[in-house]
Protein backbone atom coordinates (compact mmCIF):
# COMPACT_ATOMS: atom_id res chain seq x y z
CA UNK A 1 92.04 71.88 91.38
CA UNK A 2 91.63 69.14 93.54
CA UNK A 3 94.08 69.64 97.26
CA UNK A 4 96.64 67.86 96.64
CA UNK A 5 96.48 67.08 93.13
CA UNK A 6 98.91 69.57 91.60
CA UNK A 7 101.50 71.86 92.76
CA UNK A 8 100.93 75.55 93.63
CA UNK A 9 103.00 78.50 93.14
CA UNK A 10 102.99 80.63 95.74
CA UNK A 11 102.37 83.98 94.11
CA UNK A 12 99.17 82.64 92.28
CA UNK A 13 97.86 82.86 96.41
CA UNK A 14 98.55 86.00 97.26
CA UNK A 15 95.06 87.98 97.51
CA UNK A 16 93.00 85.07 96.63
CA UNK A 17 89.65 84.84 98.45
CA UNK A 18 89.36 82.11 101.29
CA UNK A 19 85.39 80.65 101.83
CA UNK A 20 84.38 78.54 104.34
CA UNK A 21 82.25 75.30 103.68
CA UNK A 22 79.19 77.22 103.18
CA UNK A 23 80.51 79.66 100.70
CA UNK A 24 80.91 82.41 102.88
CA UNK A 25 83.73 84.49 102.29
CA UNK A 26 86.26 85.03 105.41
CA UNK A 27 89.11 86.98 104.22
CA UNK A 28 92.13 87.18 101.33
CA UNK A 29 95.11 85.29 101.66
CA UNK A 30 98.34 87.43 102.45
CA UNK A 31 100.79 85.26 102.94
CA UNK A 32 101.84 81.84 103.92
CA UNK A 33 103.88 80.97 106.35
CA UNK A 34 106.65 78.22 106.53
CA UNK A 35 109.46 76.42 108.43
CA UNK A 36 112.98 75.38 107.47
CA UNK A 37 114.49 72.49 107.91
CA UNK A 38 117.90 71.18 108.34
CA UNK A 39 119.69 68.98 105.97
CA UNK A 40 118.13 70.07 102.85
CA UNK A 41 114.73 68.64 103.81
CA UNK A 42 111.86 71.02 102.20
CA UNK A 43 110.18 73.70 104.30
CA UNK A 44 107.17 72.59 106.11
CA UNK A 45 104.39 75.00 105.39
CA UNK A 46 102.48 75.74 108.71
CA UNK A 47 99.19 77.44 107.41
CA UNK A 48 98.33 81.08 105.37
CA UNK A 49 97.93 84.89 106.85
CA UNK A 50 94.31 85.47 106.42
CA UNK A 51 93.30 89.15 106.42
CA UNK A 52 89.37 89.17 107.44
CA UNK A 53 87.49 92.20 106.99
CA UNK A 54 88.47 94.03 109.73
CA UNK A 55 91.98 94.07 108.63
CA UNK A 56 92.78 91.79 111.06
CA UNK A 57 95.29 89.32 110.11
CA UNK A 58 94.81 85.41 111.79
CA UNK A 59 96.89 82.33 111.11
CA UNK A 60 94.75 79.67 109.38
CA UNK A 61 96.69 75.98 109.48
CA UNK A 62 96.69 74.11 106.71
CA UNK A 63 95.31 71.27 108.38
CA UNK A 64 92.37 73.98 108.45
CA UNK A 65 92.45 73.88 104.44
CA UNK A 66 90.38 71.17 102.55
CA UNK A 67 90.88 72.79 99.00
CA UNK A 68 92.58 74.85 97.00
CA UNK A 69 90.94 75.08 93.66
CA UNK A 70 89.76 77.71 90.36
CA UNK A 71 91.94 80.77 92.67
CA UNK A 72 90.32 80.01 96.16
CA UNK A 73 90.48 78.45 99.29
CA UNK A 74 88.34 76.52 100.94
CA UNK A 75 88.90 76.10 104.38
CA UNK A 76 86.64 74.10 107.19
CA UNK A 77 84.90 76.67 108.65
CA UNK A 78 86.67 76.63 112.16
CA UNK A 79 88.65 79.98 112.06
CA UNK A 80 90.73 81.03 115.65
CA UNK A 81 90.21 84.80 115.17
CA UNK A 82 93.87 86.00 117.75
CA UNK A 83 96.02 87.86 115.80
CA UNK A 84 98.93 86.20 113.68
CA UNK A 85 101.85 87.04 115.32
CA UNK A 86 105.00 85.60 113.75
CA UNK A 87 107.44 83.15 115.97
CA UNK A 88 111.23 83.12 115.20
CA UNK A 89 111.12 79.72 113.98
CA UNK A 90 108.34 80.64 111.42
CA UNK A 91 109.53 82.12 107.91
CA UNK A 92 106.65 84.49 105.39
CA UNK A 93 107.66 82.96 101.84
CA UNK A 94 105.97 85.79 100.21
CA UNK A 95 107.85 88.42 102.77
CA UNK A 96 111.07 86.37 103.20
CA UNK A 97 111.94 84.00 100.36
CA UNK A 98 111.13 85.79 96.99
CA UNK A 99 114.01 88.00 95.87
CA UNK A 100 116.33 86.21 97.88
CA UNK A 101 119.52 85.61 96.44
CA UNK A 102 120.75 81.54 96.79
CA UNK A 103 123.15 79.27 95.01
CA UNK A 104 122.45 76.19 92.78
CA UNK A 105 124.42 73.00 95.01
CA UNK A 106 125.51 71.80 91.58
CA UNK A 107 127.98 74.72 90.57
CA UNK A 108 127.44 76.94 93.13
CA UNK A 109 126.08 79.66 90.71
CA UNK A 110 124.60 82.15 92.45
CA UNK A 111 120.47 82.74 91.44
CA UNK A 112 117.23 85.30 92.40
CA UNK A 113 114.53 83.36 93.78
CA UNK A 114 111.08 84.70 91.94
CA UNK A 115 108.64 82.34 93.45
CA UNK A 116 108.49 79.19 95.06
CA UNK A 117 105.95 76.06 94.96
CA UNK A 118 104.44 73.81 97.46
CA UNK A 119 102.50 70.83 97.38
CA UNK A 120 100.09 68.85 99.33
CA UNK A 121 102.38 65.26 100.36
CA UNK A 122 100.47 62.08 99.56
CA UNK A 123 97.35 60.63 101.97
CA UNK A 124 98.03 63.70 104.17
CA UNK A 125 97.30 66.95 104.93
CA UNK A 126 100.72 68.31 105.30
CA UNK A 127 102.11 70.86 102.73
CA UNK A 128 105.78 71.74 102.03
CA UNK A 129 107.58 73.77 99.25
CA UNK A 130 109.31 71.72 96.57
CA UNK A 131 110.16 73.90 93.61
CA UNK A 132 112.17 76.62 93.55
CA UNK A 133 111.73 78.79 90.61
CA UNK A 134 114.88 80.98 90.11
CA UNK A 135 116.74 83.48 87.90
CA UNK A 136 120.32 83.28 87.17
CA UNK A 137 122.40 85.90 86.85
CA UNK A 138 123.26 88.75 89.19
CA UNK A 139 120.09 91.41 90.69
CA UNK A 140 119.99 94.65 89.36
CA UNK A 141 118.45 96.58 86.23
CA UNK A 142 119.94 93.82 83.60
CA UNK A 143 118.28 90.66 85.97
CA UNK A 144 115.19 90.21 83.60
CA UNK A 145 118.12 88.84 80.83
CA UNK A 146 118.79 85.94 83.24
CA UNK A 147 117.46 82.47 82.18
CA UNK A 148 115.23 81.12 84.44
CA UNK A 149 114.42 77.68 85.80
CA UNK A 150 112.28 75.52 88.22
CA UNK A 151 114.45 73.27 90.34
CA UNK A 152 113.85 71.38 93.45
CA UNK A 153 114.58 72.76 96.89
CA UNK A 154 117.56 70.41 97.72
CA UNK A 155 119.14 72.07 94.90
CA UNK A 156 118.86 75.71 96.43
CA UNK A 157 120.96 76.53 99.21
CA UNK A 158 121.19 79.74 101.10
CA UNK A 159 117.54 80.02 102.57
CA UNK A 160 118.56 79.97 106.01
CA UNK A 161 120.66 82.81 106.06
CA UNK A 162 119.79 86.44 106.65
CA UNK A 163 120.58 88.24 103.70
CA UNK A 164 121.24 91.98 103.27
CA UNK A 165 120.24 94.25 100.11
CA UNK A 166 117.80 91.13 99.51
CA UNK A 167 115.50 92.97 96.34
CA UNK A 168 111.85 93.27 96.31
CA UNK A 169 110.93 93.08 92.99
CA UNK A 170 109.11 89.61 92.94
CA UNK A 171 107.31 90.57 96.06
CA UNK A 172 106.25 94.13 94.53
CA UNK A 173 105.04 92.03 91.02
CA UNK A 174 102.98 90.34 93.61
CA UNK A 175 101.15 92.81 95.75
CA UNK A 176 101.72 95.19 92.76
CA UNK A 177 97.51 95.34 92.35
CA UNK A 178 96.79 96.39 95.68
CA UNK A 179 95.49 99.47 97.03
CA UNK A 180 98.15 101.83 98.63
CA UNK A 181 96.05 101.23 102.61
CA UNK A 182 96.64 97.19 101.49
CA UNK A 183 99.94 97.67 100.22
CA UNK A 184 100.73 99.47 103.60
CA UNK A 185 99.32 97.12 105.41
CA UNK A 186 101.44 94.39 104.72
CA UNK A 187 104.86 96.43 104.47
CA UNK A 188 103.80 97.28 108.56
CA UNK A 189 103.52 93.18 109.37
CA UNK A 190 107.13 93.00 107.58
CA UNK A 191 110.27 92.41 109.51
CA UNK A 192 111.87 96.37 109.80
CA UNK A 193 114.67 94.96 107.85
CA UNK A 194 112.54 93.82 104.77
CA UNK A 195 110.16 96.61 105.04
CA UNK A 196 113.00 98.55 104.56
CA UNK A 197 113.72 96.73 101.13
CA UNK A 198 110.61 96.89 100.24
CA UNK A 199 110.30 100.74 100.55
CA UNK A 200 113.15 101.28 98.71
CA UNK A 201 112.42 99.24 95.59
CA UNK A 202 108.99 101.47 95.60
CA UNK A 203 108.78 104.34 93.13
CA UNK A 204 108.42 107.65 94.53
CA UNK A 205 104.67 107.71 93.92
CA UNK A 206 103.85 104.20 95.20
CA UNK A 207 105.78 105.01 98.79
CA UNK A 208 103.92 108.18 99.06
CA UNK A 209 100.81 107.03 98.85
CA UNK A 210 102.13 104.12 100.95
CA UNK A 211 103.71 105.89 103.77
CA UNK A 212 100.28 108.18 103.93
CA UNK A 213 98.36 105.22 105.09
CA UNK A 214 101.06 103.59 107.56
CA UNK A 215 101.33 104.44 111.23
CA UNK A 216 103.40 107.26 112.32
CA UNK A 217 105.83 105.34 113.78
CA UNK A 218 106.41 103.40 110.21
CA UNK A 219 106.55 106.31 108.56
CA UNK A 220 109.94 107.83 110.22
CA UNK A 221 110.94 104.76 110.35
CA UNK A 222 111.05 104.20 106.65
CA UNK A 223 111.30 108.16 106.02
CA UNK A 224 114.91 107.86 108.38
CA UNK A 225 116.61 105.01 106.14
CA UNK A 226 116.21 107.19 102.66
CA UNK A 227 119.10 108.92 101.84
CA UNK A 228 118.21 112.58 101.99
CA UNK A 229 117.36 113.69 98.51
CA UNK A 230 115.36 110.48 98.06
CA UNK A 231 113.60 111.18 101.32
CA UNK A 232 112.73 114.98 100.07
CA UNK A 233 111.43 113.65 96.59
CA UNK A 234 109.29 111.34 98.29
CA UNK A 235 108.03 114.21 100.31
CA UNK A 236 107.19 116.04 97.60
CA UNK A 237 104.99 113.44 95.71
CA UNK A 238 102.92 112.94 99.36
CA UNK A 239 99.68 115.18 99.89
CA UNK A 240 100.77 118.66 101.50
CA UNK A 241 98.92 118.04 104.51
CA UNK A 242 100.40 114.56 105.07
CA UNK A 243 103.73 115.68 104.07
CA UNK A 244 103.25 118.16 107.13
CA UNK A 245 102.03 115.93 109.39
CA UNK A 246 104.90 113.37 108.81
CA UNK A 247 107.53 116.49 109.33
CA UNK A 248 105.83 117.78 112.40
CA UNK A 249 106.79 114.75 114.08
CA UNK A 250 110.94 115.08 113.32
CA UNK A 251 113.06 116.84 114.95
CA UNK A 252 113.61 120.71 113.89
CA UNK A 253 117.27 120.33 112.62
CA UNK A 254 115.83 116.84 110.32
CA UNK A 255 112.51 119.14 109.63
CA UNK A 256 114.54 121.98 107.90
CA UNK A 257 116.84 119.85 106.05
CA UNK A 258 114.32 117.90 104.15
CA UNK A 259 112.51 121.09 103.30
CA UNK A 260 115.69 122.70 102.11
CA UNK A 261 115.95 119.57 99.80
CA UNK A 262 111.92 119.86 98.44
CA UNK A 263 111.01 122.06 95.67
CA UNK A 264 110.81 125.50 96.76
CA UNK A 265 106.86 125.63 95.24
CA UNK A 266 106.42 122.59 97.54
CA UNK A 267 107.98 123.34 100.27
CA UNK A 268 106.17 126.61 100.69
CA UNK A 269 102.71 124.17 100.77
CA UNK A 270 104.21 122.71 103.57
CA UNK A 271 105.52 125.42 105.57
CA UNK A 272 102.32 127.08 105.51
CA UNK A 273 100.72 124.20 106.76
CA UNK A 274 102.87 123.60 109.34
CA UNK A 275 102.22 127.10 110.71
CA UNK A 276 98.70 126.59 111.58
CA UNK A 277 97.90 124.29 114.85
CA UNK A 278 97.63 120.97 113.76
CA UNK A 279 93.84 120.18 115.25
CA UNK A 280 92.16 123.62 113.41
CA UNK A 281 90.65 123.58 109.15
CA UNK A 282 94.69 125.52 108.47
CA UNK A 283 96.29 122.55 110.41
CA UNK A 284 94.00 119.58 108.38
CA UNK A 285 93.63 121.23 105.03
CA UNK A 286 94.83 120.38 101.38
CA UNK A 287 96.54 123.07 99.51
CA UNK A 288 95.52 121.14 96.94
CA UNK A 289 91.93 121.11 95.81
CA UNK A 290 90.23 122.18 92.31
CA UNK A 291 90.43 125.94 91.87
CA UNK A 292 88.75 127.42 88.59
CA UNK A 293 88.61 130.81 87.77
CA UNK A 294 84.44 132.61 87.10
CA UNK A 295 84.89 132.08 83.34
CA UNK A 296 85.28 128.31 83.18
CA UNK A 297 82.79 125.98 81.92
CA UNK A 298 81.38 123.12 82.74
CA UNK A 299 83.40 121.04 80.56
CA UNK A 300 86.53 122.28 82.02
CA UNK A 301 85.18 122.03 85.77
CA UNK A 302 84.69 118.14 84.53
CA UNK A 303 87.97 117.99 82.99
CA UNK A 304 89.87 118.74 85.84
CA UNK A 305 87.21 116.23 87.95
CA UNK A 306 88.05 113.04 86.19
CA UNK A 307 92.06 113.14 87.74
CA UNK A 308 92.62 110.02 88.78
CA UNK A 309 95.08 111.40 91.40
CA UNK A 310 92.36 113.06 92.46
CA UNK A 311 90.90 111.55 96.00
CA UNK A 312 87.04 111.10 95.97
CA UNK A 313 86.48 113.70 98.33
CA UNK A 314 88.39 116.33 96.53
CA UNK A 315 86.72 115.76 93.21
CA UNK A 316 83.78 116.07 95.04
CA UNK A 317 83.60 119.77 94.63
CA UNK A 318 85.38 122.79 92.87
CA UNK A 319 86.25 125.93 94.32
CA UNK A 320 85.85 129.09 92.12
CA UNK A 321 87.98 132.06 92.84
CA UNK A 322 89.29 134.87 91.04
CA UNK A 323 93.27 134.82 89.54
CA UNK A 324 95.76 133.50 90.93
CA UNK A 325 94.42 129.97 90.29
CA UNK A 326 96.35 127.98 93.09
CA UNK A 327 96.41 128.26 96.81
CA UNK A 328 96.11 131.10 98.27
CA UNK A 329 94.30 132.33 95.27
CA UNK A 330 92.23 136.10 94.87
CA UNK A 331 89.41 136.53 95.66
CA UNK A 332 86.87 132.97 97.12
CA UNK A 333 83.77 133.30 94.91
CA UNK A 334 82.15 129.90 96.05
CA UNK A 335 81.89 126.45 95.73
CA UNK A 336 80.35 124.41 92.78
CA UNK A 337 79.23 120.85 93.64
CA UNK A 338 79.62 117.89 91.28
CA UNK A 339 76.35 116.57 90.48
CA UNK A 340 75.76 120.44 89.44
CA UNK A 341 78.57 120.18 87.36
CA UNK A 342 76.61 116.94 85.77
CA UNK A 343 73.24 118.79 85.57
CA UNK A 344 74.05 121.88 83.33
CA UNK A 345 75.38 122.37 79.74
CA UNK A 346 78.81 121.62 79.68
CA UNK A 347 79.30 125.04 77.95
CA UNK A 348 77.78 126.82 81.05
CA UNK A 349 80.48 129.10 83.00
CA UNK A 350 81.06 127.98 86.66
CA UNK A 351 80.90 131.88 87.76
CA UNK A 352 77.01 131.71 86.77
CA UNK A 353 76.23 128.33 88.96
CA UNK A 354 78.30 128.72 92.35
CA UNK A 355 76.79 128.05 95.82
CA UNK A 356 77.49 131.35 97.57
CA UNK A 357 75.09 130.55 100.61
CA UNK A 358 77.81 127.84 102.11
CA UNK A 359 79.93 129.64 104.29
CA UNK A 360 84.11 128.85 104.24
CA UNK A 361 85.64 128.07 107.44
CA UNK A 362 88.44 130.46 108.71
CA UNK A 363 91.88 128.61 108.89
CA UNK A 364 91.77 128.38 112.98
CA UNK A 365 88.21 126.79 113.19
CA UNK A 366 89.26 124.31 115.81
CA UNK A 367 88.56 120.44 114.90
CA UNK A 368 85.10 119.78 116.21
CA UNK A 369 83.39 122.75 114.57
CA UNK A 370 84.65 121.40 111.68
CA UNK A 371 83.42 118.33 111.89
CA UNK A 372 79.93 119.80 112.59
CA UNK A 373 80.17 121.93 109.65
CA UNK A 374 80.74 118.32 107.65
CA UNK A 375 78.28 116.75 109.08
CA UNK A 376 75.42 119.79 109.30
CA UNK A 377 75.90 120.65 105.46
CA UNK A 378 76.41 116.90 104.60
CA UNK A 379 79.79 117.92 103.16
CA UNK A 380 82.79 115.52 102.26
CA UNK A 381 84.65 118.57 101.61
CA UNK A 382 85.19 122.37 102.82
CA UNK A 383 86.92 125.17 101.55
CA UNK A 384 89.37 127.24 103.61
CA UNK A 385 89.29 130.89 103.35
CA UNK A 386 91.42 133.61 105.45
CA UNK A 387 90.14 137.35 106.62
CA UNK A 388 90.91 138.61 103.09
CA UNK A 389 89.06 136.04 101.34
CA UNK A 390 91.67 134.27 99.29
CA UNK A 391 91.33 130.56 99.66
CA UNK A 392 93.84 128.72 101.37
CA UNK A 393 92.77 125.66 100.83
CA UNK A 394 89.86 122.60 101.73
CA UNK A 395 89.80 119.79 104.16
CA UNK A 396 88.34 117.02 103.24
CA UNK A 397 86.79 114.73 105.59
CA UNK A 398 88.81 111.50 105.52
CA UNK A 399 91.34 114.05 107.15
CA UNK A 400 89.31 114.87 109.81
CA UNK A 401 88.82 111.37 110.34
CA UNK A 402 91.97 110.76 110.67
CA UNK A 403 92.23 113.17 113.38
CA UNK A 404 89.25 112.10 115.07
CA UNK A 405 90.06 108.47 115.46
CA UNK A 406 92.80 107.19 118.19
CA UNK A 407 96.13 108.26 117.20
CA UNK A 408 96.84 104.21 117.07
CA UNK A 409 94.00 103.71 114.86
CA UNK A 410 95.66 102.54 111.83
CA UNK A 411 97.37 99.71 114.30
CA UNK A 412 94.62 98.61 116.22
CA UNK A 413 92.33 95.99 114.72
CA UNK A 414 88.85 95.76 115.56
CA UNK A 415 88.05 92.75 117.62
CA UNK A 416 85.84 91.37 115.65
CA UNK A 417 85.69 89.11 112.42
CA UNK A 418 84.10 89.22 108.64
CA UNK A 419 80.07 89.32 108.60
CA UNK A 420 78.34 86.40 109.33
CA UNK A 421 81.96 84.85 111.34
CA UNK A 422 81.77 83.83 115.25
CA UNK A 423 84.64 84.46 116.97
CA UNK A 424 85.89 81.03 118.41
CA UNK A 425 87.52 79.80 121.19
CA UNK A 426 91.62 79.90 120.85
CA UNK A 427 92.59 77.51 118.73
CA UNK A 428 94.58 74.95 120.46
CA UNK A 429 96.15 73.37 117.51
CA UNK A 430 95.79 76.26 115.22
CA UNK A 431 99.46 77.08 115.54
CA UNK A 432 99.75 80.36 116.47
């Protein structure tokens, strides 16, 4: 559609692709960002949050945008690269306004914003929001009853206050297709207080894998504001080793109180990784990976394989062992790759096709000889075996990444922009 010619609804933005005059993609749109106004005027809107490649998230103006049409935006081509950073004056209306409860002037009935439109004013390039498209009725499990309606923004009122217990359903419908780093990603630009929100309106699940890709610091952050039992659950749905990690970094009384609360099966995972130094193959490992017993087949290596909860690296390879079947099992027979797995009758037993020649790592191989061994056998994937030979578990190498980057990494963005951008000059009237 033409810029200008109809009126947009906010959530139909979020993730769409923004291309500059040539075609060339620069980033997804993650937000948009907006001012209020006294006296019931609309909300200016100031420009999007762009995330480029690089995770980096910049402030585009809308002055910037010369079309918004078939789910992209088309921008001029000038892009100021410096970080968005958000002002106090400036609102996120995907952050800040959906979910917020307001009142209709006429009545004063109180409503559940669930998304909110703007359009382009007349002969200019200015954009402000003019619909408001609301539920009535109370939040809570029974709000999807509510009758909704679009009205204008003059007929809202509420916005400029800060609310507390504001939900995060409408903002969760609308990142609800991202991937759990993405996801993460945006809950750590959030305001602590709506982050906060937002992690509790998460399922378990979802905030596990969530709070596994956010910085440390986010992490107890969010992890502190559960109550207790929620906290352990939560816990329990993480990966072993991140679960670990995350505990390590609370204080002993806190540490032993949440693993009270866990699962005793799971909470024994954890324990034992938290008695191995954190940089050695104990301290990084999974508890976690695919253990078969010598009389599986092939189909049932496969079976277990095609998990989706699986992680890449992980289904990667299975680890064949005698009885018991999980961590620490008998006896470590060896290691059966996948694209074995794919080359041999599906009726074949794994016992018959193991690679014995790769040797495990003990659990207190410190961090670079592990990465060695990764990178010497080409492995994305190791198993974990102690004096006995009972496997205690595998690390994988997106751990040892993690461990081998900065311990800021997942905060610091690389200064530099999408392929084929130029950084520019700052931006004088680019707003931020």
């Amino acid at each position: 559609m033409a810029a200008g010619a109809h009126r947009v609804f906010v959530s139909h933005l979020s993730g769409v692709a923004v291309f500059d005059p040539n075609g060339d993609q620069v980033g997804r749109v993650q937000d948009l960002v907006a001012m209020l106004r006294v006296g019931g005027r609309p909300p200016r809107v100031l420009g999007l949050v762009v995330e480029v490649v690089s995770r980096r998230r910049i402030f585009l103006p809308m002055t910037r945008v010369t079309g918004v049409e078939s789910g992209q935006v088309i921008t001029t081509g000038v892009i100021n690269m410096r970080r968005f950073e958000q002002r106090p004056t400036e609102t996120l209306v995907l952050g800040e306004l959906l979910d917020r409860r307001v009142r209709l002037v006429d009545g004063g009935e109180e409503v559940t914003v669930l998304d909110v439109a703007i359009i382009q004013l007349p002969a200019r390039r200015d954009w402000e929001i003019d619909k408001v498209f609301v539920r009535r009725g109370k939040g809570g499990a029974l709000r999807r009853k509510g009758e909704t309606l679009t009205v204008e923004w003059s007929a809202v009122t509420g916005f400029s206050l800060e609310e507390h217990g504001q939900g995060a359903a409408s903002l969760l419908a609308t990142f609800e297709r991202l991937r759990p780093a993405d996801l993460a990603n945006v809950l750590h630009h959030l305001s602590p207080k709506r982050r906060s929100e937002v992690a509790a309106a998460l399922d378990d699940d979802r905030l596990a894998d969530v709070l596994e890709e956010l910085p440390e610091d986010d992490q107890i952050e969010i992890l502190g504001k559960l109550k207790e039992e929620r906290a352990a659950d939560v816990l329990e749905a993480m990966d072993p080793d991140d679960a670990a990690d995350l505990l390590s970094e609370l204080p002993e009384d806190d540490k032993e109180r949440l693993l009270t609360l866990m699962q005793p099966d799971e909470a024994a995972d954890v324990r034992r990784l938290l008695a191995y130094e954190e940089r050695t193959a104990g301290g990084l490992m999974t508890t976690e990976p695919i253990v078969l017993r010598p009389d599986a087949t092939v189909a049932d290596a496969l079976a277990r394989v095609r998990n989706r909860d699986l992680s890449p690296a992980l289904a990667a390879q299975v680890y064949v062992c005698r009885p018991p079947d999980e961590t620490p099992t008998g006896k470590y027979l060896g290691t059966v790759h996948f694209q074995r797995l794919l080359r041999d009758p599906p009726f074949t037993l794994v016992g018959s096709i193991v690679d014995t020649d790769l040797r495990p790592l003990p659990p207190g191989t410190p961090l670079p000889a592990v990465t060695s061994y990764l990178a010497t056998y080409n492995m994305v994937a190791a198993p974990v075996v102690d004096e006995s030979g009972s496997l205690l578990g595998a690390v994988t190498v997106d751990d040892v990444l993690d461990h081998l980057l900065p311990d800021d990494w997942r905060e610091t963005e690389l200064h530099h922009g999408a392929p084929g951008m130029t950084e520019l000059p700052e931006d004088v009237d680019g707003g931020q």
